[in-house]
Structure formats: C-alpha cells, structure tokens
N, C-alpha and C. Protein backbone atom coordinates (compact mmCIF):
# COMPACT_ATOMS: atom_id res chain seq x y z
N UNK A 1 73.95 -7.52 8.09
CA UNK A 1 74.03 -6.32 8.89
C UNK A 1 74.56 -5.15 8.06
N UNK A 2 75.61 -5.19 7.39
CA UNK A 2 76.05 -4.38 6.48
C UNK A 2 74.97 -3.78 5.45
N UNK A 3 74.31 -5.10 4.93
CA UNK A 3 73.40 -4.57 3.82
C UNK A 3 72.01 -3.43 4.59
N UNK A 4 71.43 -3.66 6.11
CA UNK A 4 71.23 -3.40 6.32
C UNK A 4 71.63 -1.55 6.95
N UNK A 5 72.80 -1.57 6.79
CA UNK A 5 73.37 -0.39 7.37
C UNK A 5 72.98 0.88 6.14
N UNK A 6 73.62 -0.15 4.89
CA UNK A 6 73.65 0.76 3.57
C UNK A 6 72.37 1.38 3.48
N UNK A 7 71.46 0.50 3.47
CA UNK A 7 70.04 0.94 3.17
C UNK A 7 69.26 1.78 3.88
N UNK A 8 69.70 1.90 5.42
CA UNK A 8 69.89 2.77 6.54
C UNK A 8 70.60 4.19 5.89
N UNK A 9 71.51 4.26 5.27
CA UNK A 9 72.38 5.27 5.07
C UNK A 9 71.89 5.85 3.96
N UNK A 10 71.50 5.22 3.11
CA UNK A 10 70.88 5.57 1.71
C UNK A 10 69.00 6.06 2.21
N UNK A 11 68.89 5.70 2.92
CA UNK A 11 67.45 6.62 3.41
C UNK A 11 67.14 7.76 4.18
N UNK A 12 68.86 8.19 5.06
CA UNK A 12 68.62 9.60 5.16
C UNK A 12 69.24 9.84 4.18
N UNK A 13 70.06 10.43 4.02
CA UNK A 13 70.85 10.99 2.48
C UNK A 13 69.26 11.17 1.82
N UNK A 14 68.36 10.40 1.65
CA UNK A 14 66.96 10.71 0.88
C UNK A 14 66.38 11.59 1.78
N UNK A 15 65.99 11.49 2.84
CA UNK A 15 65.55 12.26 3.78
C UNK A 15 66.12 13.52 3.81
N UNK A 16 67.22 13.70 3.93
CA UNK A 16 68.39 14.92 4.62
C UNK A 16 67.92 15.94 2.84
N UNK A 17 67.83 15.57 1.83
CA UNK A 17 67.13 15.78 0.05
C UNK A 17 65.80 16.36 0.36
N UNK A 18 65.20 15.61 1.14
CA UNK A 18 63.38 16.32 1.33
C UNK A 18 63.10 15.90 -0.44
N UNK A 19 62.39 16.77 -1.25
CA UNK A 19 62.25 15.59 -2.49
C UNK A 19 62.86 15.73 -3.46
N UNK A 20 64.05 15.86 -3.29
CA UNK A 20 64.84 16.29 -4.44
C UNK A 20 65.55 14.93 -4.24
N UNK A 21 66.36 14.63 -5.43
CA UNK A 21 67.55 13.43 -5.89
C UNK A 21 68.89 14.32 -5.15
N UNK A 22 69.68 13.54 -4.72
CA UNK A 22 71.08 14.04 -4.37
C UNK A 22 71.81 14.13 -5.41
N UNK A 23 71.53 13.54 -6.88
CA UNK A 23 72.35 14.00 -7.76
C UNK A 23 72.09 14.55 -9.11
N UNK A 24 70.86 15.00 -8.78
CA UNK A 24 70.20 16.27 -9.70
C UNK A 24 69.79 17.21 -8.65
N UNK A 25 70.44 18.51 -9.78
CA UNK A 25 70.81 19.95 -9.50
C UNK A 25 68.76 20.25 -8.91
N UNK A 26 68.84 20.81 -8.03
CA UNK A 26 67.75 21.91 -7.34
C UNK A 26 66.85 22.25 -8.36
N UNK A 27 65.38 22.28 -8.39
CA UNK A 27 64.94 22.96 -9.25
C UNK A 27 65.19 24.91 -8.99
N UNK A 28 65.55 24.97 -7.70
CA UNK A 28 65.24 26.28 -7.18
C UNK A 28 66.79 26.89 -8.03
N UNK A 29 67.60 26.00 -8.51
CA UNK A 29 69.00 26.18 -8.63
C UNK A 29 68.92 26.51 -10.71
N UNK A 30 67.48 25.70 -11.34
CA UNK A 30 67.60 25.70 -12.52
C UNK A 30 66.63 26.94 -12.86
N UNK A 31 67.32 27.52 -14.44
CA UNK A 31 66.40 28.64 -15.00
C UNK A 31 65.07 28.45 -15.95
N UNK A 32 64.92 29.59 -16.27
CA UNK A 32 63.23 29.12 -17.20
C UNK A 32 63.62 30.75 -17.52
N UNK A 33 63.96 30.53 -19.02
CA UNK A 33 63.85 31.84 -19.77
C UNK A 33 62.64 31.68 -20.52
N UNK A 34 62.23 33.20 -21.32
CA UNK A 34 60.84 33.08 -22.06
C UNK A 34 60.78 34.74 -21.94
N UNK A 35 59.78 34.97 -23.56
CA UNK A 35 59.59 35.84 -24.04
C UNK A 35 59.36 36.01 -25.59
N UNK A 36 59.11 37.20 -25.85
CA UNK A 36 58.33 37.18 -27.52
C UNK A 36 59.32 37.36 -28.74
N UNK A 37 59.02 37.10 -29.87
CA UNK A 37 60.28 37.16 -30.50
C UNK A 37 59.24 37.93 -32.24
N UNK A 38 59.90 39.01 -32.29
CA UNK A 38 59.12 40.27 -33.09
C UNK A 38 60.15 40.87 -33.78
N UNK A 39 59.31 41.07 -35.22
CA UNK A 39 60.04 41.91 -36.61
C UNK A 39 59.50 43.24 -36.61
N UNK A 40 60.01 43.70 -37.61
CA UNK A 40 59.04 45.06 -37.90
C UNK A 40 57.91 44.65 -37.92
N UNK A 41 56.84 43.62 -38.45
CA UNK A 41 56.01 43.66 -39.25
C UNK A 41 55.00 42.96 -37.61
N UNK A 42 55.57 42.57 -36.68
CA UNK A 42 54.55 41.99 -35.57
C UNK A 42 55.33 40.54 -35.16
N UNK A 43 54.74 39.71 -34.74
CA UNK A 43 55.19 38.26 -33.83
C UNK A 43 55.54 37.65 -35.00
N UNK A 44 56.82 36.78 -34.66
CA UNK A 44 57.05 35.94 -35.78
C UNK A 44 56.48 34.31 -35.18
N UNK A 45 56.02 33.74 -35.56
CA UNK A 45 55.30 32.42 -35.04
C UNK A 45 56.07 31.13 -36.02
N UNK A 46 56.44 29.90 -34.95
CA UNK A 46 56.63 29.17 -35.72
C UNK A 46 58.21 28.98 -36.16
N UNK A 47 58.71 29.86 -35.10
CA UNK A 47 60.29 30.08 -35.25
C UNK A 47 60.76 29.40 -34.00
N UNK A 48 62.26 28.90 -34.06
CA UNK A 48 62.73 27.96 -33.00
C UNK A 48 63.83 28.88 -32.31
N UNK A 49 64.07 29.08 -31.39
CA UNK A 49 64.69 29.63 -30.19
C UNK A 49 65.70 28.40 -29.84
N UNK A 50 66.81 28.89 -30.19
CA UNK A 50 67.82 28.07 -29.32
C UNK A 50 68.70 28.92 -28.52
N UNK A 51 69.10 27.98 -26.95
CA UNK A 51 70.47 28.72 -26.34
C UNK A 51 71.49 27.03 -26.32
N UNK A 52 72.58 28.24 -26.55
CA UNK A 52 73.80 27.21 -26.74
C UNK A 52 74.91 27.57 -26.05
N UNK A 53 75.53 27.16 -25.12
CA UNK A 53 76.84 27.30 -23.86
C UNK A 53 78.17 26.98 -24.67
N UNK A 54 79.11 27.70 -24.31
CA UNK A 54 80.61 27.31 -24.74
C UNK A 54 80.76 26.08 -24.91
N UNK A 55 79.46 24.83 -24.07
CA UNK A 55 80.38 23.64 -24.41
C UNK A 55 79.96 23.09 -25.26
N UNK A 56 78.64 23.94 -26.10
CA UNK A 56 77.47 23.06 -26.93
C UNK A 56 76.55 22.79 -26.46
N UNK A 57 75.72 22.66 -25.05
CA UNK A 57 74.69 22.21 -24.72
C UNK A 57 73.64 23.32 -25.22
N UNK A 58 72.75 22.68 -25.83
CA UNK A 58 71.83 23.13 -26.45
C UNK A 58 70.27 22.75 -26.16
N UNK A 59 69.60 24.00 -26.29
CA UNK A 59 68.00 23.69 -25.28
C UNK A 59 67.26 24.46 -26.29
N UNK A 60 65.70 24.05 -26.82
CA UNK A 60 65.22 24.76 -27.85
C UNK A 60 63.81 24.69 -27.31
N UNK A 61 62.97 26.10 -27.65
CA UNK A 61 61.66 25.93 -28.05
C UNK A 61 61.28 26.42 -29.22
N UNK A 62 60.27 26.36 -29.59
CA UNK A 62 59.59 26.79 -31.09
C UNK A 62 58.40 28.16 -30.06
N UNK A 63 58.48 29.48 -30.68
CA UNK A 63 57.26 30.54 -30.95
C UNK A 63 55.63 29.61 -31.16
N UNK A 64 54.94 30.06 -30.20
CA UNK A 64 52.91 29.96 -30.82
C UNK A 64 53.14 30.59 -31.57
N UNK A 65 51.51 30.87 -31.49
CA UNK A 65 50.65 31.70 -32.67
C UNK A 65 50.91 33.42 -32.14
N UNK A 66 51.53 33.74 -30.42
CA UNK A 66 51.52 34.77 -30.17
C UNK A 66 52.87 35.40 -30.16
N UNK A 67 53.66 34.05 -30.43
CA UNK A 67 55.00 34.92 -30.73
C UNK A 67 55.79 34.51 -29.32
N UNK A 68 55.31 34.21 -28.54
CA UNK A 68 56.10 33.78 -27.51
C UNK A 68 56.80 32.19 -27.24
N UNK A 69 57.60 32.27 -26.57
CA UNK A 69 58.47 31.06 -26.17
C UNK A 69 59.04 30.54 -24.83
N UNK A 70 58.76 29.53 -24.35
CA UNK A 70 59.48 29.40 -23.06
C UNK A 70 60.51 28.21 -23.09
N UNK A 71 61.84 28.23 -22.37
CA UNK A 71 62.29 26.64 -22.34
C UNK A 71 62.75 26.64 -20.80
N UNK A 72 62.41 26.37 -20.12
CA UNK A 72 62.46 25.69 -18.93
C UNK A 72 63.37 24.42 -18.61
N UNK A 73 64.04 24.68 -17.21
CA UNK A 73 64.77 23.78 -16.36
C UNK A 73 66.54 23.70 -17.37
N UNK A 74 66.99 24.61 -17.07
CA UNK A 74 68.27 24.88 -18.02
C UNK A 74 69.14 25.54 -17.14
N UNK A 75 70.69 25.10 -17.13
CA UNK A 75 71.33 25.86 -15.84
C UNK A 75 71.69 27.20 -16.36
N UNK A 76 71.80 27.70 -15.21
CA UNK A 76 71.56 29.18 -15.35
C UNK A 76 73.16 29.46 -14.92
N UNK A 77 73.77 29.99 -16.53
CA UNK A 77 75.03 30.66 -17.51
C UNK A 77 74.82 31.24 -18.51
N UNK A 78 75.72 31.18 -18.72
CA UNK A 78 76.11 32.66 -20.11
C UNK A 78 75.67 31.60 -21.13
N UNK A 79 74.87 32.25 -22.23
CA UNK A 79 74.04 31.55 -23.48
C UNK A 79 74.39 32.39 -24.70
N UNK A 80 74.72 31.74 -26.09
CA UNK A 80 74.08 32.41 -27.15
C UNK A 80 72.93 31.85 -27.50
N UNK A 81 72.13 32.75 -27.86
CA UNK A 81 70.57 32.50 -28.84
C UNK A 81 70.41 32.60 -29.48
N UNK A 82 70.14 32.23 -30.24
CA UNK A 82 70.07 31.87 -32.07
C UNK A 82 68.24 31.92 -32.32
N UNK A 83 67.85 32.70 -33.25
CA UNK A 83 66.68 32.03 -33.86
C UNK A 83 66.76 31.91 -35.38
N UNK A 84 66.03 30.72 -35.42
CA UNK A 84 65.98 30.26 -36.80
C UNK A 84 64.43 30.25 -37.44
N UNK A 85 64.31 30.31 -38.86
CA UNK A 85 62.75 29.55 -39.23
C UNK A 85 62.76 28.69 -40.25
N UNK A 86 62.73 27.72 -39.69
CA UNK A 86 62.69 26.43 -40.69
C UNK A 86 64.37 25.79 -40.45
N UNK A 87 64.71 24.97 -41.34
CA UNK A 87 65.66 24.49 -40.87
C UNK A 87 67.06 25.27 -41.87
N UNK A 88 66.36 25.53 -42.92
CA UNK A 88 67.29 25.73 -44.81
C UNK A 88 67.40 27.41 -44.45
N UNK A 89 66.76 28.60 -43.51
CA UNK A 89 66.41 29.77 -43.77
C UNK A 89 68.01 30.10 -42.39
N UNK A 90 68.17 30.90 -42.79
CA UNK A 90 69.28 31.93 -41.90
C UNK A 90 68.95 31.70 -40.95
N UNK A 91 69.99 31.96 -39.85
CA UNK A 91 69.63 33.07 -38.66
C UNK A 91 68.61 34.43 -38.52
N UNK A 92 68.22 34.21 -37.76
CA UNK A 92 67.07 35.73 -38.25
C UNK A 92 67.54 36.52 -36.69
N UNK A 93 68.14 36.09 -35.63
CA UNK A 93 68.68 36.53 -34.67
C UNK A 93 69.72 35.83 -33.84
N UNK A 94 70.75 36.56 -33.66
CA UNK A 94 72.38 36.17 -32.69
C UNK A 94 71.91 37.14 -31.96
N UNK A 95 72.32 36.51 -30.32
CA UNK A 95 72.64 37.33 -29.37
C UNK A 95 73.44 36.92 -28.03
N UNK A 96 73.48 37.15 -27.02
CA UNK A 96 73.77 36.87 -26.01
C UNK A 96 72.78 36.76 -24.49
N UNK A 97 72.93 36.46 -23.44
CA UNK A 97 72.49 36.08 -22.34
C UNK A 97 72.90 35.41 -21.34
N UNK A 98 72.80 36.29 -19.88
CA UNK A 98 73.11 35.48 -18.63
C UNK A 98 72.31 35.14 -17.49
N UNK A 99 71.58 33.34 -17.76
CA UNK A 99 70.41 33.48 -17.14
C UNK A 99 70.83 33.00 -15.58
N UNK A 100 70.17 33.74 -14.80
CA UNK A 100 70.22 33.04 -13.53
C UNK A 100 69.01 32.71 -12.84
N UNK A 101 69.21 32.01 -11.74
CA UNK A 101 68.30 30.82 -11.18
C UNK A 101 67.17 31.09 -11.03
N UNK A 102 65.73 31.07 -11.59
CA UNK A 102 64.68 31.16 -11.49
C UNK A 102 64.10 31.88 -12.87
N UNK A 103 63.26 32.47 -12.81
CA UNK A 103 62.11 33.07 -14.19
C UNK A 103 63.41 34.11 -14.96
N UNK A 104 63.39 34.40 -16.04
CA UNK A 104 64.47 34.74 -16.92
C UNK A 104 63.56 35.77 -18.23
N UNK A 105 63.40 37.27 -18.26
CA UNK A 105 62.81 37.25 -19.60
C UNK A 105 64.00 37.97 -20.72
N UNK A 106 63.94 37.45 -21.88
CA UNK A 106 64.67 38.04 -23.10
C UNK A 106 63.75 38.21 -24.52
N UNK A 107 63.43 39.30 -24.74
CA UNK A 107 62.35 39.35 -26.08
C UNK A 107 63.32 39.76 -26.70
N UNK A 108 62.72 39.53 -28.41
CA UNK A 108 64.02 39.49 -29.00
C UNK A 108 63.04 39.97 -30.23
N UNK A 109 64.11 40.84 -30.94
CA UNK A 109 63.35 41.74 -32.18
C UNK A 109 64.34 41.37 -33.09
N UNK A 110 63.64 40.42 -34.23
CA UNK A 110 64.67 39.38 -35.72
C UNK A 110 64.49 41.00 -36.14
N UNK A 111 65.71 41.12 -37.27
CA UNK A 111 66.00 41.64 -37.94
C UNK A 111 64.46 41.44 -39.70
C-alpha cells in the first residue's frame, strides 16, 4: 500500500510539471545568447566564444563561416566573454554580460 501511495505521489508531482522534470530549471527560465563576432577587416570565423560566471561555469561555441555564434540553454547571470582563436593565440576579446531568460544578443568587435 505504501509503495503504492509513493508512486501515486510521484505521478502528480509529474503531472502538477506538465513536461518539464521537477528538478531541472524551466526552459522558459534558461538563456540563449548569440551574435556576430567582427574585426576591422569583416567576420572572424572559426573563433570560440566563451561565457564564464564567478563560479567558473563555463559554456562555449565556436563562429561559422558568417561570423556568428549561438550557445543555448545557460542560466541567465552576469557572464564574462572571452574570445579566443585557436588554443596558443590571445584573447582577441574580454567583456562583460547580463543575460536574462530567453533570446540574448551580444556582437562583439575583437580588437
């Protein structure tokens, strides 16, 4: 009867969710930044985009061929962004960012 109760209890708690997990965050709750990342000279392609939080959590995409980047499903706080090209080459951009919950744009012009 007990086991029966739990499993009872554990199927609204799923229900009362609709289709989300009770212990992962909302998608409506997570961000999706994106945008182009440009020198003097036009799109830099092939460059990696990172954001990184006070505590270290770190989320990356790499630039196409058009210069753009997206990274998706990332909680939405205060970020630094870093871009790099290659792994051995500088920073080519530091900055800052505060993304909140839903579509996010930051284009970013490397030095």
């Amino acid at each position: 009867m007990l086991r029966c109760s739990l499993l009872l209890t554990a199927l609204l708690v799923l229900i009362s969710c609709g289709d989300h997990s009770p212990t992962y965050p909302l998608a409506d709750d997570l961000a999706t930044i994106s945008g182009k990342v440009t020198n003097k000279y036009g799109v830099v392609t092939a460059a990696t985009v990172s954001l990184v939080t006070s505590e270290g959590v770190l989320a990356t995409a790499n630039t196409g061929g058009s210069g753009t980047y997206t990274i998706k499903r990332v909680r939405p706080t205060h970020y630094h962004v870093y871009v790099y090209l290659g792994r051995q080459m500088p920073e080519l951009f530091h900055g800052e960012v505060d993304l909140h919950g839903g579509m996010n744009t930051f284009d970013i012009v490397t030095r």
